[in-house]
Protein backbone atom coordinates (compact mmCIF):
# COMPACT_ATOMS: atom_id res chain seq x y z
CA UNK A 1 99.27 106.61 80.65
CA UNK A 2 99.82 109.23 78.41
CA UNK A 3 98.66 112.30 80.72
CA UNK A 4 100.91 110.47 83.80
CA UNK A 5 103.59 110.34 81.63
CA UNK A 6 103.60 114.05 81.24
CA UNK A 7 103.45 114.66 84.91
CA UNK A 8 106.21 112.30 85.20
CA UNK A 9 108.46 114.76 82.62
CA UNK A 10 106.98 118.03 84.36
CA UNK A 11 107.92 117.40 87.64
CA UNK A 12 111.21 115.95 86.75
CA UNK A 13 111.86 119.03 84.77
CA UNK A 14 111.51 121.11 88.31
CA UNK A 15 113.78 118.77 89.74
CA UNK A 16 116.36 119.07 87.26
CA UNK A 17 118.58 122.02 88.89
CA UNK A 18 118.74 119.53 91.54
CA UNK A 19 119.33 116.49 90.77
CA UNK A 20 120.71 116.62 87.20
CA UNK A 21 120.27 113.33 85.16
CA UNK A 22 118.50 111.62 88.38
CA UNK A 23 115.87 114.10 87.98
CA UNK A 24 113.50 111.45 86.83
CA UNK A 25 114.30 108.86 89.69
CA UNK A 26 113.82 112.35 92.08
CA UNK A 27 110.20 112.49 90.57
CA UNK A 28 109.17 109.28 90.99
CA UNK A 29 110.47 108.72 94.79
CA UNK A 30 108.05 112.38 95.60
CA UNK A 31 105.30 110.56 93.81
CA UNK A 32 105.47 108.16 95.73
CA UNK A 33 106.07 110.01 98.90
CA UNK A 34 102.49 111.82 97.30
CA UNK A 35 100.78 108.62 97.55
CA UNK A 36 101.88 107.63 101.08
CA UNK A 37 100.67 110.82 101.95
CA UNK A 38 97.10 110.37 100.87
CA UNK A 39 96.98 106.90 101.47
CA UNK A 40 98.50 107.91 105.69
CA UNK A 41 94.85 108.61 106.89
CA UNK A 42 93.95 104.57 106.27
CA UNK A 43 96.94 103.77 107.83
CA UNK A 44 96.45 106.00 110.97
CA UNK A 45 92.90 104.07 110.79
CA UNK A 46 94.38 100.81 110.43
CA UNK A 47 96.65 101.49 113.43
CA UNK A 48 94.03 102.57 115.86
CA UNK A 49 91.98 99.59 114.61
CA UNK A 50 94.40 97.09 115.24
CA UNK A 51 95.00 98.93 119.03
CA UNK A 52 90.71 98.68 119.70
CA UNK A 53 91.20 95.02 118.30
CA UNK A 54 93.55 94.56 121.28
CA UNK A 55 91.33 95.88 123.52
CA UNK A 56 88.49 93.86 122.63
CA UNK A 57 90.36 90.47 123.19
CA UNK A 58 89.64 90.53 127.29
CA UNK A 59 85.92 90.83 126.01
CA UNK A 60 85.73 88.23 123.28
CA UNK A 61 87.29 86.14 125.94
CA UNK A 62 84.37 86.33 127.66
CA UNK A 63 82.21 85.63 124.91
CA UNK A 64 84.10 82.48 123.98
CA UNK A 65 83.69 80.95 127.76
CA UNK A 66 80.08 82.35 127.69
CA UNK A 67 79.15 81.08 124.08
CA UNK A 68 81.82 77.99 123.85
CA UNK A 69 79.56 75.39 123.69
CA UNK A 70 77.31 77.31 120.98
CA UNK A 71 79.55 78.37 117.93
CA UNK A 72 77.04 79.69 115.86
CA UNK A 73 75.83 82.31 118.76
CA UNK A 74 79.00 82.90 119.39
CA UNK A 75 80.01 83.82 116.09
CA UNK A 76 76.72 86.19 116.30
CA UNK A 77 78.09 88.00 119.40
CA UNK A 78 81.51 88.77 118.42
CA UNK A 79 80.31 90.20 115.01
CA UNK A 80 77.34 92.19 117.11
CA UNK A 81 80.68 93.68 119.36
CA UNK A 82 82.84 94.68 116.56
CA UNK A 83 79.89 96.22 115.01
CA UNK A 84 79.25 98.13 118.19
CA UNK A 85 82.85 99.22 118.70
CA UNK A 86 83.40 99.71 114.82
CA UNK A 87 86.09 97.49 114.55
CA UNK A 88 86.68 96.06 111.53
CA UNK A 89 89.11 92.88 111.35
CA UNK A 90 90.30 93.75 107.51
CA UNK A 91 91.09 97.31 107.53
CA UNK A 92 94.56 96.88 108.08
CA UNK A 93 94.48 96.18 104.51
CA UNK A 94 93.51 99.15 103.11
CA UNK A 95 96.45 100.56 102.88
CA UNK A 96 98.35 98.24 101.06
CA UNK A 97 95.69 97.63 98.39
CA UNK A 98 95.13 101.15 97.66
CA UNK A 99 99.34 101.76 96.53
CA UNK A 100 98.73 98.58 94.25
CA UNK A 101 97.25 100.70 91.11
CA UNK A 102 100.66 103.12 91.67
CA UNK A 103 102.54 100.51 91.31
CA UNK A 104 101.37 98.96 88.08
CA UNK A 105 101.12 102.36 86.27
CA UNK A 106 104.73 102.66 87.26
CA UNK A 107 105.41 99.60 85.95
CA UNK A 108 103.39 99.71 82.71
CA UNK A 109 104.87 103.30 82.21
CA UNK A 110 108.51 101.96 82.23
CA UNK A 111 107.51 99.08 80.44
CA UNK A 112 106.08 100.38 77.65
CA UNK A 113 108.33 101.53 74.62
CA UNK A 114 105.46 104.06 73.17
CA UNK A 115 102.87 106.06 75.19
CA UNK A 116 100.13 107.31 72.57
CA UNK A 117 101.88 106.19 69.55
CA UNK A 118 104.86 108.18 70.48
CA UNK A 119 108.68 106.92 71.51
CA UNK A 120 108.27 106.25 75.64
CA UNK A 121 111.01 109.31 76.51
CA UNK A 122 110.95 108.17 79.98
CA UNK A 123 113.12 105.04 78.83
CA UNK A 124 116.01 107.64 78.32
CA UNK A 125 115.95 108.93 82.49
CA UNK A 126 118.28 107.33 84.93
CA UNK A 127 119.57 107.04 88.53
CA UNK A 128 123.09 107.67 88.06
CA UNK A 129 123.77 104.85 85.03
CA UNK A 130 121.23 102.86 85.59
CA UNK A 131 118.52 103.37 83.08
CA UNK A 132 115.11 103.58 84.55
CA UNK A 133 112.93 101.37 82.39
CA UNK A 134 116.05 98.40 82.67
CA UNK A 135 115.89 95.30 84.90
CA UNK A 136 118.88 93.81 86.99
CA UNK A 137 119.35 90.80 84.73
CA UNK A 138 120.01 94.25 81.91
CA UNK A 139 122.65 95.28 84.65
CA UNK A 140 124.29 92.32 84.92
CA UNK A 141 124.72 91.56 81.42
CA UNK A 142 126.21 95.07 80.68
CA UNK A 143 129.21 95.48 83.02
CA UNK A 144 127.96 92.84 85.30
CA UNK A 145 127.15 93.33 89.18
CA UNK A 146 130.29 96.22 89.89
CA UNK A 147 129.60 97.59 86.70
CA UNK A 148 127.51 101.43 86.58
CA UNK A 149 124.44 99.90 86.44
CA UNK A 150 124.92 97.02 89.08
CA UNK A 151 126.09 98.69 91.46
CA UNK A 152 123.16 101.18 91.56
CA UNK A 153 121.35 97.56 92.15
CA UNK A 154 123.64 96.58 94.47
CA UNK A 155 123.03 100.12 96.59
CA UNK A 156 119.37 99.28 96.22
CA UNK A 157 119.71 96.08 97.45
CA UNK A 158 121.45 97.28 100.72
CA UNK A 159 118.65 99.40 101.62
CA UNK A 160 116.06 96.73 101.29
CA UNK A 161 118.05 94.44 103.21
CA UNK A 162 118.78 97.29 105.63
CA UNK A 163 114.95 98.08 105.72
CA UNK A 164 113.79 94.69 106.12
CA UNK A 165 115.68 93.98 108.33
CA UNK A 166 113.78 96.56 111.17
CA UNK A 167 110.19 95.70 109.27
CA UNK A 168 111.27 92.30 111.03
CA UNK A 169 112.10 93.35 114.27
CA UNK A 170 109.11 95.57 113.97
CA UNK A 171 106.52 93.32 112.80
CA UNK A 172 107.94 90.68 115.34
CA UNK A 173 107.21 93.08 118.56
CA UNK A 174 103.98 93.61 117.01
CA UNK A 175 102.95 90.00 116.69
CA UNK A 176 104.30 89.23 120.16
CA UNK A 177 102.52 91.60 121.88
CA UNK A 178 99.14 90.29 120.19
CA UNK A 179 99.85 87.24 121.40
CA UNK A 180 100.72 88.46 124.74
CA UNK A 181 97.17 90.10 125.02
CA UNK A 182 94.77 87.47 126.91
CA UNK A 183 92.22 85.85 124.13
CA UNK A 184 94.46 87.63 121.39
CA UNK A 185 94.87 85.66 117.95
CA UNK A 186 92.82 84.56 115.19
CA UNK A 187 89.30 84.91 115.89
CA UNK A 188 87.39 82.00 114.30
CA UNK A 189 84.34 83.34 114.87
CA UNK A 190 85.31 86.77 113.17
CA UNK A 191 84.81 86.97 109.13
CA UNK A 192 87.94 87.14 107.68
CA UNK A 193 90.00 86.66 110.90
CA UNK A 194 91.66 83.12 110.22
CA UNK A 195 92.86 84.49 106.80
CA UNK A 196 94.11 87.48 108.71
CA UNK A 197 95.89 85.46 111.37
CA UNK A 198 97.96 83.90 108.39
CA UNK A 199 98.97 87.42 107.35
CA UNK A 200 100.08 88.53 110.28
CA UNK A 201 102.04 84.79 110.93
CA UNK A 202 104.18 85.52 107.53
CA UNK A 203 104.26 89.87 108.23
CA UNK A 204 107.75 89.54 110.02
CA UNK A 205 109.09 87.92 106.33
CA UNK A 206 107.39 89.50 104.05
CA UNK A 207 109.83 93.05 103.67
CA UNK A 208 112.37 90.48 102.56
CA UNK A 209 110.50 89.26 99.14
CA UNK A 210 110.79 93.41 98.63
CA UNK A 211 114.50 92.15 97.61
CA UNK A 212 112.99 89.71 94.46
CA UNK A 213 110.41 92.51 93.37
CA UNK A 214 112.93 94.52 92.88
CA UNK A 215 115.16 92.60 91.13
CA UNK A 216 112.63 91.55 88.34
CA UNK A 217 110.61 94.76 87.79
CA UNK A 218 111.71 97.88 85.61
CA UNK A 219 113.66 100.17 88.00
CA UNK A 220 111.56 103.21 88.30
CA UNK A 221 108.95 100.30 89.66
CA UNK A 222 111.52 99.20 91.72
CA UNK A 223 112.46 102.87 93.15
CA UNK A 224 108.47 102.75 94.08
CA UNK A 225 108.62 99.64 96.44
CA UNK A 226 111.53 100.45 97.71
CA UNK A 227 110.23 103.92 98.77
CA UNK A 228 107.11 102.63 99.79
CA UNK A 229 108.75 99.93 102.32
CA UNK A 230 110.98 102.28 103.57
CA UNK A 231 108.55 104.62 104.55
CA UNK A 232 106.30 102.10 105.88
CA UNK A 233 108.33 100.62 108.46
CA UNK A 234 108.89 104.09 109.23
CA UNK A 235 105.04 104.97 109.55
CA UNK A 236 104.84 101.75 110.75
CA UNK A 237 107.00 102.34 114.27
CA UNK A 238 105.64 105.90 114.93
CA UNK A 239 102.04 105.03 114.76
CA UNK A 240 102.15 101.44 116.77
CA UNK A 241 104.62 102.65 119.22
C-alpha cells in the first residue's frame, strides 16, 4: 500500500495548482477515470456480447422446439452454438469484477492510520471540509448533516440519486428489449444463465444501493464508486445504444 500511497501524494501534488486542498479528492477521481479506461475494452466486449446474445435467441428458439423433449441434448446444442459464435453468457461480468481490487485498496488506504510504520498522511487530504479517510456518521456528529462536512455528503448524495436514477431508466430499456427479443431470457440450458437472469432482474435497482456504500465507507472510497457509477451509466448508454 505503501508504493500506492505515494502515487496517491505524487499525483495530487500535480494537481495542487488546481485544485488547492481538493487536490487529493482530484487524484483519486483520475485514478479512477485510469481504471475505467483500462478496464473499457471488457466492457466494449461485454456490450457486443450481450448484442450476439440477442441475436442468438431466434436460434436457440429453434433448438428448444427441436430438442424440447430431450433436455440433456439440448443443453449440448446450445453450449455447442455459443461455442461456435463465441458467446459467452458471463462476460458481462468482467468488468465489474476487475474495479473490485481498486476499490478495496482505496478503502484499506483511507482506512489505515499508518502505511509502512509511518503516520497515513493521506488522512490529512480533503474535498472541501470533508476529510477523506472520514465516514458520514463522522459528518454528522461534527456539525451534523448542513454542517462542512455533511453537506459535501449531502452533494454526494444528489449525484448518486441523480445517477441512479438514469442507470434505472437505462437498465430498464435494456431488460425490456431482451425480453422483447423472441426466445430471449434465462437460458436454462446455458451454464450460468439462470444466475445471470437474476442479475439482470435486480440491474434496474442496483445503482441505488450505490447511495448505502457510500454512506458507510471512508470517503476517498466513496469518491471511487461514485465515479465509477457515474461513468458507467455513461459508458453504459453509448455502447448499448
Amino acid at each position: 500500500m505503501s508504493v500506492f500511497a505515494s502515487l496517491v501524494e505524487q499525483l495530487a501534488d500535480l494537481l495542487r495548482p488546481l485544485f488547492g486542498l481538493s487536490a487529493a479528492a482530484a487524484a483519486i477521481i483520475a485514478f479512477t477515470a485510469l481504471v475505467r479506461l483500462l478496464v473499457h475494452p471488457l466492457s466494449r466486449a461485454a456490450a457486443r456480447g450481450q448484442k450476439a446474445r440477442a441475436a442468438l435467441q431466434p436460434r436457440i428458439a429453434k433448438l428448444r422446439r427441436k430438442h424440447g423433449k430431450n433436455p440433456e441434448k439440448l443443453q449440448k446444442a446450445v453450449m455447442e452454438l455459443h461455442a461456435e459464435e463465441k458467446v459467452s453468457p458471463l462476460s458481462g461480468c468482467l468488468p465489474s469484477l476487475l474495479q473490485l481490487p481498486a476499490f478495496f485498496l482505496l478503502y484499506h488506504l483511507f482506512s489505515s492510520g499508518s502505511i509502512g510504520g509511518e503516520p497515513n498522511a493521506l488522512l490529512t487530504h480533503q474535498l472541501l471540509d470533508a476529510p477523506l479517510g472520514g465516514r458520514w456518521a463522522d459528518a454528522l456528529a461534527d456539525g451534523g448533516a448542513f454542517g462542512g462536512a455533511g453537506v459535501v455528503y449531502l452533494g454526494l448524495f444528489a449525484v448518486v440519486a441523480v445517477v441512479a436514477y438514469f442507470s434505472y431508466r437505462l437498465s430498464r430499456r435494456m431488460t425490456e428489449a431482451s425480453a422483447g427479443t423472441p426466445g430471449a431470457g434465462a437460458d436454462p440450458q446455458v451454464p450460468g444463465a439462470a444466475a445471470m437472469g437474476g442479475v439482470m432482474k435486480v440491474m434496474p435497482f442496483m445503482s441505488f444501493f450505490t447511495l448505502v456504500t457510500v454512506a458507510v465507507v471512508p470517503l476517498a472510497a466513496a469518491l471511487y464508486v461514485v465515479t465509477s457509477t457515474t461513468w458507467s451509466v455513461i459508458e453504459r448508454s453509448v455502447l448499448y445504444r
